[in-house]
C-alpha atoms as a PDB file:
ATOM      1  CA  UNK A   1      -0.445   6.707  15.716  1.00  0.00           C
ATOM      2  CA  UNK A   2      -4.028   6.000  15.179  1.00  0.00           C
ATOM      3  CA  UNK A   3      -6.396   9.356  14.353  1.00  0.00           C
ATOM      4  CA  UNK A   4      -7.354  10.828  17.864  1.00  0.00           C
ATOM      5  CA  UNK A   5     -11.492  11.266  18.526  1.00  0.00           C
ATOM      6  CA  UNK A   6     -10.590  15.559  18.340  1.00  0.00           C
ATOM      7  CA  UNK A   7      -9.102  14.848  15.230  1.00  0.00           C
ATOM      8  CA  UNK A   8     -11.475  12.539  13.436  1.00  0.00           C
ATOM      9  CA  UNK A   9     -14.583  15.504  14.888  1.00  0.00           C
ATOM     10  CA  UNK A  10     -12.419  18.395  13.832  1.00  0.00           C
ATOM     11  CA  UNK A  11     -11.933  16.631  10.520  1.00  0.00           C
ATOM     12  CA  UNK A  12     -15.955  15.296  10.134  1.00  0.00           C
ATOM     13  CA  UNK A  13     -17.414  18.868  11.436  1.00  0.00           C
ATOM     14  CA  UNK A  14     -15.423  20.649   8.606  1.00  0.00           C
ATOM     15  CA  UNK A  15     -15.681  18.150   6.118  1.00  0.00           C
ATOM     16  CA  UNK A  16     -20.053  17.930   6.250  1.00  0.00           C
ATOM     17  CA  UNK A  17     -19.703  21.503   7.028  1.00  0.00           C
ATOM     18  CA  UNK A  18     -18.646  21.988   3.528  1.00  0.00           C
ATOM     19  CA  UNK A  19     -21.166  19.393   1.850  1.00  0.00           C
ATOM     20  CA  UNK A  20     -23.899  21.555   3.370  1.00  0.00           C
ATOM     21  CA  UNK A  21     -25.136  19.128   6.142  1.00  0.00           C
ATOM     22  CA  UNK A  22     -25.657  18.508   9.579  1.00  0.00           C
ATOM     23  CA  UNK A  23     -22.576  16.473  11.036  1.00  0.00           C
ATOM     24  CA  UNK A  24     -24.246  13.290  12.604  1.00  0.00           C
ATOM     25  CA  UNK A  25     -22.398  10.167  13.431  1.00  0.00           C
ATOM     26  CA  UNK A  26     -25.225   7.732  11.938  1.00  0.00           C
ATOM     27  CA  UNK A  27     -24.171   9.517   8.622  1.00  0.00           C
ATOM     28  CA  UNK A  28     -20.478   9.061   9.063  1.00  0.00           C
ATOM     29  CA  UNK A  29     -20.661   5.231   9.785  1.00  0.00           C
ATOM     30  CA  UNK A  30     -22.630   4.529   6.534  1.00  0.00           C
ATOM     31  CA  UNK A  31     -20.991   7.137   4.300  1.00  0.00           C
ATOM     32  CA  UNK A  32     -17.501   5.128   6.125  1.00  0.00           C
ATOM     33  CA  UNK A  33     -19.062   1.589   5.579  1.00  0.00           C
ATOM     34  CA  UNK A  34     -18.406   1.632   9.091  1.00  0.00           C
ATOM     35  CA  UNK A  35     -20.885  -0.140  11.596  1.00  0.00           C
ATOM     36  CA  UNK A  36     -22.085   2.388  14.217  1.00  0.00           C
ATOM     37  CA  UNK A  37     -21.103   0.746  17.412  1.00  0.00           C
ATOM     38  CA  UNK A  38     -17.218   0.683  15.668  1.00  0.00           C
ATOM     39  CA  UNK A  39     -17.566   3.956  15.164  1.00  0.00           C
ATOM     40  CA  UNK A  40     -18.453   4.891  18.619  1.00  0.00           C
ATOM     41  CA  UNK A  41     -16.223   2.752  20.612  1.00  0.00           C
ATOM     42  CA  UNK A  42     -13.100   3.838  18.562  1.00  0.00           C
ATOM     43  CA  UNK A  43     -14.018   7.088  19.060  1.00  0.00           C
ATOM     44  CA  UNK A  44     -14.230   6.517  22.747  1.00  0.00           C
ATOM     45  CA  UNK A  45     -10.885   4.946  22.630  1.00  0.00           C
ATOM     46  CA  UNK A  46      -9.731   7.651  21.120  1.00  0.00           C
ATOM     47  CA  UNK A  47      -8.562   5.303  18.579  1.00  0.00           C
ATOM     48  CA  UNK A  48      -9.754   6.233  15.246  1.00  0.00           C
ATOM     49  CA  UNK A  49      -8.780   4.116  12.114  1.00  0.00           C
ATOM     50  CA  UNK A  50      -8.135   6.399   9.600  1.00  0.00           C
ATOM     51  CA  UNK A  51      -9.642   4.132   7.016  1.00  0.00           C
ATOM     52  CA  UNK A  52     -12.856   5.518   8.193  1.00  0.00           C
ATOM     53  CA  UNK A  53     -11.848   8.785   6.688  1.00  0.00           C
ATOM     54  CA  UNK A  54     -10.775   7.035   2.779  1.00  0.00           C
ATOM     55  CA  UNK A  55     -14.177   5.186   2.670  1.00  0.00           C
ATOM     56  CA  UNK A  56     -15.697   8.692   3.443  1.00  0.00           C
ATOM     57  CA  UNK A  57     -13.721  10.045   0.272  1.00  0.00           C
ATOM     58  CA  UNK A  58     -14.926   7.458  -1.647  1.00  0.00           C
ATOM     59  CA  UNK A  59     -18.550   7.214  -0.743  1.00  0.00           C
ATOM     60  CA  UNK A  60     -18.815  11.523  -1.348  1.00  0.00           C
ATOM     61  CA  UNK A  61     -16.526  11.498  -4.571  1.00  0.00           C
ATOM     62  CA  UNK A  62     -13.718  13.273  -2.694  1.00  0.00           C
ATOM     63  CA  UNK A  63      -9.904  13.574  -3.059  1.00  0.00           C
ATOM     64  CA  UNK A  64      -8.359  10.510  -0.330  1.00  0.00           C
ATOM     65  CA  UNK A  65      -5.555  12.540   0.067  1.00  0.00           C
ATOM     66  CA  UNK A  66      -6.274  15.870  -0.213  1.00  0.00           C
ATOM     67  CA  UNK A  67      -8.767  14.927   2.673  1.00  0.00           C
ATOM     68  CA  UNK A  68      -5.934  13.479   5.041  1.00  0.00           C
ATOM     69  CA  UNK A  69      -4.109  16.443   4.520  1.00  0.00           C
ATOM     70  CA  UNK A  70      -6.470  18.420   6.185  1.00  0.00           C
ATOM     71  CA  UNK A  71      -5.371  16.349   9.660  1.00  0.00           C
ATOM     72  CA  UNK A  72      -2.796  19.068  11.058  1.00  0.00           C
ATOM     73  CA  UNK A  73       0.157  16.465  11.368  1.00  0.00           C
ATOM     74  CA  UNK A  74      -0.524  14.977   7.869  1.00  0.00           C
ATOM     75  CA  UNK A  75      -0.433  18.018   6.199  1.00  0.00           C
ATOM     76  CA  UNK A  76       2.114  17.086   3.463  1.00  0.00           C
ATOM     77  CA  UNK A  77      -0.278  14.593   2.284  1.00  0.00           C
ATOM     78  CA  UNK A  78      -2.529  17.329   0.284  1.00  0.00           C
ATOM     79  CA  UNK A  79      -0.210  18.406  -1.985  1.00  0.00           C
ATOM     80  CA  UNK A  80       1.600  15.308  -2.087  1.00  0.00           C
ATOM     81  CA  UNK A  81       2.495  13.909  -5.495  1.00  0.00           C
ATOM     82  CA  UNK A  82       4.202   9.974  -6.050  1.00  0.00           C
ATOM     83  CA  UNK A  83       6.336   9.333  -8.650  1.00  0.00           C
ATOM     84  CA  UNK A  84       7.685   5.858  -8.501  1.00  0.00           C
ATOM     85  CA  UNK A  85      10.419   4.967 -10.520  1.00  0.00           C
ATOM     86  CA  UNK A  86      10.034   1.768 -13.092  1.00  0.00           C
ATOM     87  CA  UNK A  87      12.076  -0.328 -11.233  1.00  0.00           C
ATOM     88  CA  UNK A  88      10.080   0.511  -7.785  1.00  0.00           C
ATOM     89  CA  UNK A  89       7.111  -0.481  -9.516  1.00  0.00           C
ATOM     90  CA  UNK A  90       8.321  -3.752 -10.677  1.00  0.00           C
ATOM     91  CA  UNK A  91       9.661  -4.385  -7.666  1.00  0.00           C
ATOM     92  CA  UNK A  92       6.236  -4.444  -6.182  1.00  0.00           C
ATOM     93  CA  UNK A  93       4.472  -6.809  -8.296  1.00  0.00           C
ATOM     94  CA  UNK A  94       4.755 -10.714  -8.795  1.00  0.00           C
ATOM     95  CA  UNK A  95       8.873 -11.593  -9.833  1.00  0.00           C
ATOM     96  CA  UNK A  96       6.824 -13.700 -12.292  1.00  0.00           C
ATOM     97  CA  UNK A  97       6.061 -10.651 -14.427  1.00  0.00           C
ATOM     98  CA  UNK A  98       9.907  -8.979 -14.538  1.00  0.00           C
ATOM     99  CA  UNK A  99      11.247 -13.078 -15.181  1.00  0.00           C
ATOM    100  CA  UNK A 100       8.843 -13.332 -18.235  1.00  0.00           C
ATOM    101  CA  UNK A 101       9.707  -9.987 -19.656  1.00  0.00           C
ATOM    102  CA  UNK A 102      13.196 -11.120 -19.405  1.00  0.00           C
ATOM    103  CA  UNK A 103      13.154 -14.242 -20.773  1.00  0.00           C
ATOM    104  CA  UNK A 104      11.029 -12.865 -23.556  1.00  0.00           C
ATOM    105  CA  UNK A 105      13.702 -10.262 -24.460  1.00  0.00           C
ATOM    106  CA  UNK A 106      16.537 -12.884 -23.890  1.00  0.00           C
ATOM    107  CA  UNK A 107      14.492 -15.219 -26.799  1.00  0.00           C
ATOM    108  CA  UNK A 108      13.643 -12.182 -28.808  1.00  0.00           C
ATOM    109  CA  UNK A 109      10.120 -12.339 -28.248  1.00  0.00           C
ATOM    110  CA  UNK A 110       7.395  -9.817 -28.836  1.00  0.00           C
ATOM    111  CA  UNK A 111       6.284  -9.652 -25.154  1.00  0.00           C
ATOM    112  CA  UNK A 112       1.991  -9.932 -24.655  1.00  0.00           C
ATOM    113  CA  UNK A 113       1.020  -7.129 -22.474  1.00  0.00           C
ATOM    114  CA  UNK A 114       0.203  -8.531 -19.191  1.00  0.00           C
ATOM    115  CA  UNK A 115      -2.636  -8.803 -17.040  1.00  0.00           C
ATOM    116  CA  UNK A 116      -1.544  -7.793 -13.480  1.00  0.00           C
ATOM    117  CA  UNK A 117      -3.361  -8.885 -10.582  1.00  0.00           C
ATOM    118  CA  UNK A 118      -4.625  -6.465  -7.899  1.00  0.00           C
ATOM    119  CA  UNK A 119      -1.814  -3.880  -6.702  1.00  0.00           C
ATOM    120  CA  UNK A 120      -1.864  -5.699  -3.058  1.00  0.00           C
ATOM    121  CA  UNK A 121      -1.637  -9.290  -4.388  1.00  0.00           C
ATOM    122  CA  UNK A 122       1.686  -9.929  -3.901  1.00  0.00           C
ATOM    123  CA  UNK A 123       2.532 -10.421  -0.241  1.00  0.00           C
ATOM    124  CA  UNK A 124       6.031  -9.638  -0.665  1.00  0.00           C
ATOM    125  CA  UNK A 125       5.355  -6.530  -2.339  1.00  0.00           C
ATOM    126  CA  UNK A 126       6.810  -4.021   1.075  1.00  0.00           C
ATOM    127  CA  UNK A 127       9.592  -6.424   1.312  1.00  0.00           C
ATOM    128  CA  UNK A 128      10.746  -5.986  -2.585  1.00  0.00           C
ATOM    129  CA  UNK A 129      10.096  -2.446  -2.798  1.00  0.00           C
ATOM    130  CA  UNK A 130      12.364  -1.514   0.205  1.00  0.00           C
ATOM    131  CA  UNK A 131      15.599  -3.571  -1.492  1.00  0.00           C
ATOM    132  CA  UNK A 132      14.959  -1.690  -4.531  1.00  0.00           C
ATOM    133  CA  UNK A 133      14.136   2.219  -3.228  1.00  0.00           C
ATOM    134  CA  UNK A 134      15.126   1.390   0.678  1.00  0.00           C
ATOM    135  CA  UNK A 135      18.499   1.976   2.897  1.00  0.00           C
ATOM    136  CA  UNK A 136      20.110  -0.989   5.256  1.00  0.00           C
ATOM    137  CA  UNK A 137      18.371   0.809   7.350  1.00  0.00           C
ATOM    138  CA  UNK A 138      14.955   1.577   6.384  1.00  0.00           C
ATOM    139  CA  UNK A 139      13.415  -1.661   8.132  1.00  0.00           C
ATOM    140  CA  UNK A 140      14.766  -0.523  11.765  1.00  0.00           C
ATOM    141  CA  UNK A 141      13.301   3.543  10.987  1.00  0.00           C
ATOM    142  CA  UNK A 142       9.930   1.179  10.157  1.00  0.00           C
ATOM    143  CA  UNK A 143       9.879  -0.437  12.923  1.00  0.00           C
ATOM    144  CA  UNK A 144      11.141   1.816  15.852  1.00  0.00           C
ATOM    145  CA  UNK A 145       8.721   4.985  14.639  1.00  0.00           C
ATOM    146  CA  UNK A 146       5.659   2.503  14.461  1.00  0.00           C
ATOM    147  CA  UNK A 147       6.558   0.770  18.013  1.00  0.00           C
ATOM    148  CA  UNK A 148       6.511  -2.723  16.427  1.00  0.00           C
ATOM    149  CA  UNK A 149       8.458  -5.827  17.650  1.00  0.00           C
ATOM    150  CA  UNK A 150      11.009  -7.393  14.862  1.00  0.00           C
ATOM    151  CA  UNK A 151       8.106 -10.136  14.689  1.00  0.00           C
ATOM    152  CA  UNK A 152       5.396  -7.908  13.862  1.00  0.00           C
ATOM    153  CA  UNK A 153       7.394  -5.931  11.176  1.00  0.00           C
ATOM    154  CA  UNK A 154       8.615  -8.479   9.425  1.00  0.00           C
ATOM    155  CA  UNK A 155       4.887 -10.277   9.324  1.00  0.00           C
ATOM    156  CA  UNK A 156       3.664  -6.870   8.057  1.00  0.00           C
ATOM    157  CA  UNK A 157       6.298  -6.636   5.237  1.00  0.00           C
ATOM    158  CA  UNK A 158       5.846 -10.151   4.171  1.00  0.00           C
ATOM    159  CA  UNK A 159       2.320  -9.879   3.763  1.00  0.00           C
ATOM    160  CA  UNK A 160       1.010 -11.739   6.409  1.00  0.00           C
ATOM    161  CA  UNK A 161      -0.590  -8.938   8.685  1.00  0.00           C
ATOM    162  CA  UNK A 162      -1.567  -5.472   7.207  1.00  0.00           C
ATOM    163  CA  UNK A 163      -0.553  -1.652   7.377  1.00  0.00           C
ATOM    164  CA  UNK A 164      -2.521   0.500   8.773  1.00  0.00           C
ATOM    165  CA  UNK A 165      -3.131   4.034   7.040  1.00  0.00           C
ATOM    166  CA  UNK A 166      -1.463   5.721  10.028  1.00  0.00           C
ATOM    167  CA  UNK A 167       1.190   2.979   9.988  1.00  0.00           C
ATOM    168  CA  UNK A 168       1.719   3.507   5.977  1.00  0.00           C
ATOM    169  CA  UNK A 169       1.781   7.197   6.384  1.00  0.00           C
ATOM    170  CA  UNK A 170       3.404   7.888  10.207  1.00  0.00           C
ATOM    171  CA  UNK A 171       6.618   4.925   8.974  1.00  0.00           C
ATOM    172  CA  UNK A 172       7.132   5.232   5.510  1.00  0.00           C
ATOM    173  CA  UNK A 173       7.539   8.986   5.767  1.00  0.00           C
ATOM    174  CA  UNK A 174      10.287   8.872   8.819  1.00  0.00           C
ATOM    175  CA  UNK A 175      12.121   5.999   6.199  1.00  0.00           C
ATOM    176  CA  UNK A 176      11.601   8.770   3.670  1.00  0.00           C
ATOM    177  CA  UNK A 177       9.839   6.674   1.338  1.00  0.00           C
ATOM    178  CA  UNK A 178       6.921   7.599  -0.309  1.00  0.00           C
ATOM    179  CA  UNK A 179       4.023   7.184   1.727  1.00  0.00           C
ATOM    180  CA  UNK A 180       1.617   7.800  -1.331  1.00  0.00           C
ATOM    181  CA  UNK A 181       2.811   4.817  -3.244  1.00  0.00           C
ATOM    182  CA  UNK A 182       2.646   2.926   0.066  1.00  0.00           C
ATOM    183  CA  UNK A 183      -1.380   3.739   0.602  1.00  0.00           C
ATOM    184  CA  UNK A 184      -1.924   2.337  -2.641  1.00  0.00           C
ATOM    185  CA  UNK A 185       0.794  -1.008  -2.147  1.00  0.00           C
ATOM    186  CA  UNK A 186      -1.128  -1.255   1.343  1.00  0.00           C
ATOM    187  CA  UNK A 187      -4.336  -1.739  -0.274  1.00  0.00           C
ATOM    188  CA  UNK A 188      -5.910   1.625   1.363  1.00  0.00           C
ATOM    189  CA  UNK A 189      -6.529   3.965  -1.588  1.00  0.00           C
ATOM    190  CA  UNK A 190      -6.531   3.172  -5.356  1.00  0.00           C
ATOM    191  CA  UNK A 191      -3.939   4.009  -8.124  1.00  0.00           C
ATOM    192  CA  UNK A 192      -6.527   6.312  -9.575  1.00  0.00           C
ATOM    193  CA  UNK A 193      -6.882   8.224  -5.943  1.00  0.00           C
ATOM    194  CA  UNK A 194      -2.836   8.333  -6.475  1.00  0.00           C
ATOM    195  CA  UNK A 195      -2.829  10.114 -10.179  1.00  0.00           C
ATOM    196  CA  UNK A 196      -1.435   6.598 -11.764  1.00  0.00           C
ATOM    197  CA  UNK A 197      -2.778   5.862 -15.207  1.00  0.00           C
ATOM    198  CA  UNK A 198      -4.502   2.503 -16.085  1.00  0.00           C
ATOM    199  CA  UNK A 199      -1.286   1.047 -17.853  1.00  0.00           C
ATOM    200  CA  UNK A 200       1.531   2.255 -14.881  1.00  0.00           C
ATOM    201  CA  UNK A 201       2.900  -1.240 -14.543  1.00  0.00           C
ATOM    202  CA  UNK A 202       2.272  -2.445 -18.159  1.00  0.00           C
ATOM    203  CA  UNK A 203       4.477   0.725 -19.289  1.00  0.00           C
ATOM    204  CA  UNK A 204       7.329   0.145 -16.674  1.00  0.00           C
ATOM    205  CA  UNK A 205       7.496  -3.420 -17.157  1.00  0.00           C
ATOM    206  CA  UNK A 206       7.786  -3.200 -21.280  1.00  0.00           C
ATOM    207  CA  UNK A 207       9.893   0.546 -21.101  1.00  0.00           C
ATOM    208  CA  UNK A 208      12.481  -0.670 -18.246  1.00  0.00           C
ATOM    209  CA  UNK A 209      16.017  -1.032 -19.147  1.00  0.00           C
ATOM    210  CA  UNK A 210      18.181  -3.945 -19.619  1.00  0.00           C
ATOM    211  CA  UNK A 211      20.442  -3.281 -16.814  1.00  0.00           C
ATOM    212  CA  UNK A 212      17.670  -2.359 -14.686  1.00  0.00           C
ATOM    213  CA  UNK A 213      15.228  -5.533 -15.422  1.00  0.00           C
ATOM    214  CA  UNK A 214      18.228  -7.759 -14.671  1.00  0.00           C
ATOM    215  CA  UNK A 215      19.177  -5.913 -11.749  1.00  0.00           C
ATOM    216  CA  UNK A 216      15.938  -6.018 -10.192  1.00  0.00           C
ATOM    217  CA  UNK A 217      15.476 -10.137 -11.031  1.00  0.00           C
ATOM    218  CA  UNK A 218      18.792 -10.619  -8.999  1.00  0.00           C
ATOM    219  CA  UNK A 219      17.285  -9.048  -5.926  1.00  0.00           C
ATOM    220  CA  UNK A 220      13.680 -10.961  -6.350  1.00  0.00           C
ATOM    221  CA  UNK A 221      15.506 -13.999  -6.286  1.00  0.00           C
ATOM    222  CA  UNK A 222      15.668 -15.185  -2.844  1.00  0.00           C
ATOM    223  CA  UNK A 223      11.304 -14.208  -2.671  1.00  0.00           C
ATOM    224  CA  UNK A 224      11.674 -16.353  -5.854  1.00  0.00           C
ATOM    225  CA  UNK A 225      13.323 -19.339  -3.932  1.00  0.00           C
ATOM    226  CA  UNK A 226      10.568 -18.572  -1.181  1.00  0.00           C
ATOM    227  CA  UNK A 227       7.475 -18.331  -3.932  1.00  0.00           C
ATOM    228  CA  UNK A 228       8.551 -22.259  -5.229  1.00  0.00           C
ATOM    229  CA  UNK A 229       9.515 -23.391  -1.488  1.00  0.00           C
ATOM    230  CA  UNK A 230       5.883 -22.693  -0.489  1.00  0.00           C
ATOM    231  CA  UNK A 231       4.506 -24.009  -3.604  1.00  0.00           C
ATOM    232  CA  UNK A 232       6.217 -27.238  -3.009  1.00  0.00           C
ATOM    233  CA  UNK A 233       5.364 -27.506  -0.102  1.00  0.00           C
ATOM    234  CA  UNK A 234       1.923 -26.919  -0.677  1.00  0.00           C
ATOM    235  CA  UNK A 235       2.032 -29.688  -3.368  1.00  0.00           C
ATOM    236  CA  UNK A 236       3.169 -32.100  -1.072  1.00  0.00           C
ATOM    237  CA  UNK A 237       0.334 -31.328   1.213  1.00  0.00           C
ATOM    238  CA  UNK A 238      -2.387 -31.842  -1.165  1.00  0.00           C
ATOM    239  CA  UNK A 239      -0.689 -35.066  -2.360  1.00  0.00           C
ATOM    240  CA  UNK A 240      -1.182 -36.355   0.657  1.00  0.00           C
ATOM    241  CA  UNK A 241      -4.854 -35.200   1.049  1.00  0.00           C
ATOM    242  CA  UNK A 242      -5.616 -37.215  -2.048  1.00  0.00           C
END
């Protein structure tokens, strides 16, 4: 559920209160990034994206989560610490990286440390890490606690539409998943806002075991079979443009 107006005014009041300064709502849109009349009419609404707050953490130099935390019902979130396991991590990046670490250990290769992309540029990235760190029925907690139809789930997971930060924190935490590692997979705070050094995925990738690199290519392969379906298909298209 989206931040109520009470909360996001609760949560402003205290929050300038502390910084010294007069709570005014001019300030909060450009310390949010937000433009005014957004501000206003979701506050009106009583529909407050809580995105607002994270940009607000960002622009003042302030803890993300220890900031949420201080919203009565996300309370959890200011103490909260995330602790992925290697093969979660993996699971949320490209298949490409976990298939080339594999085949360079299967030809005896001295891997090259890789250069990942962005933590939210795989599209498939939800999808993976629930096979790896989910339940059979982790997808159907998702969906019922956020209200979504099948459609809209599975367009979130897959990339195509985004999480909000209320539906990151309000669904992964009734799938009990972490809902830290999901802020930062959703694009909505950084690794650094989530304690993860620079080199987390370089150091799970190359420290991962044997079992548990194969393991984890097995179930990326059908998003594999997907990854070079598109890309074929794409192919054709521009062949035909040409």
């Amino acid at each position: 559920m989206r931040l109520t107006s009470a909360e996001l005014d609760a949560w402003a009041g205290e929050l300038y209160s502390r910084l010294g300064e007069k709570l005014s709502w001019t300030r909060v849109s450009r310390d949010a990034e937000f433009k005014s009349v957004t501000v206003s009419m979701q506050r009106t609404r009583n529909q407050v994206d809580a995105q607002m707050l994270i940009n607000i953490c960002h622009t003042r130099k302030l803890d993300p989560l220890r900031e949420l935390g201080r919203i009565p019902r996300w309370s959890f979130l200011g103490e909260a610490t995330s602790r992925p396991t290697q093969v979660e991590i993996l699971a949320s990046v490209h298949p490409a990286y976990a298939l080339q670490e594999l085949t360079d250990r299967l030809l005896v290769r001295t891997p090259k440390p890789p250069g990942f992309a962005s933590w939210d540029d795989y599209p498939a990235r939800f999808s993976t890490w629930i096979d790896v760190a989910g339940t059979n029925s982790t997808r159907e907690t998702l969906r019922e606690t956020l209200g979504l139809t099948a459609s809209s789930m599975s367009k979130r997971l897959n990339g195509r539409e985004r999480f909000r930060v209320d539906e990151v924190i309000d669904g992964f935490s009734a799938a009990q998943m972490d809902p830290v590692y999901a802020l930062v997979l959703a694009g909505a705070i950084t690794p650094q806002d989530a304690g993860y050094g620079a080199n987390l995925r370089k150091d799970a990738l190359l420290a991962v075991s044997d079992d548990d690199l194969l393991t984890l290519t097995m179930k990326q392969q059908r998003y594999v079979r997907r990854i070079l379906k598109d890309q074929h298909l794409a192919g054709e298209y521009l062949g035909k443009l040409q």
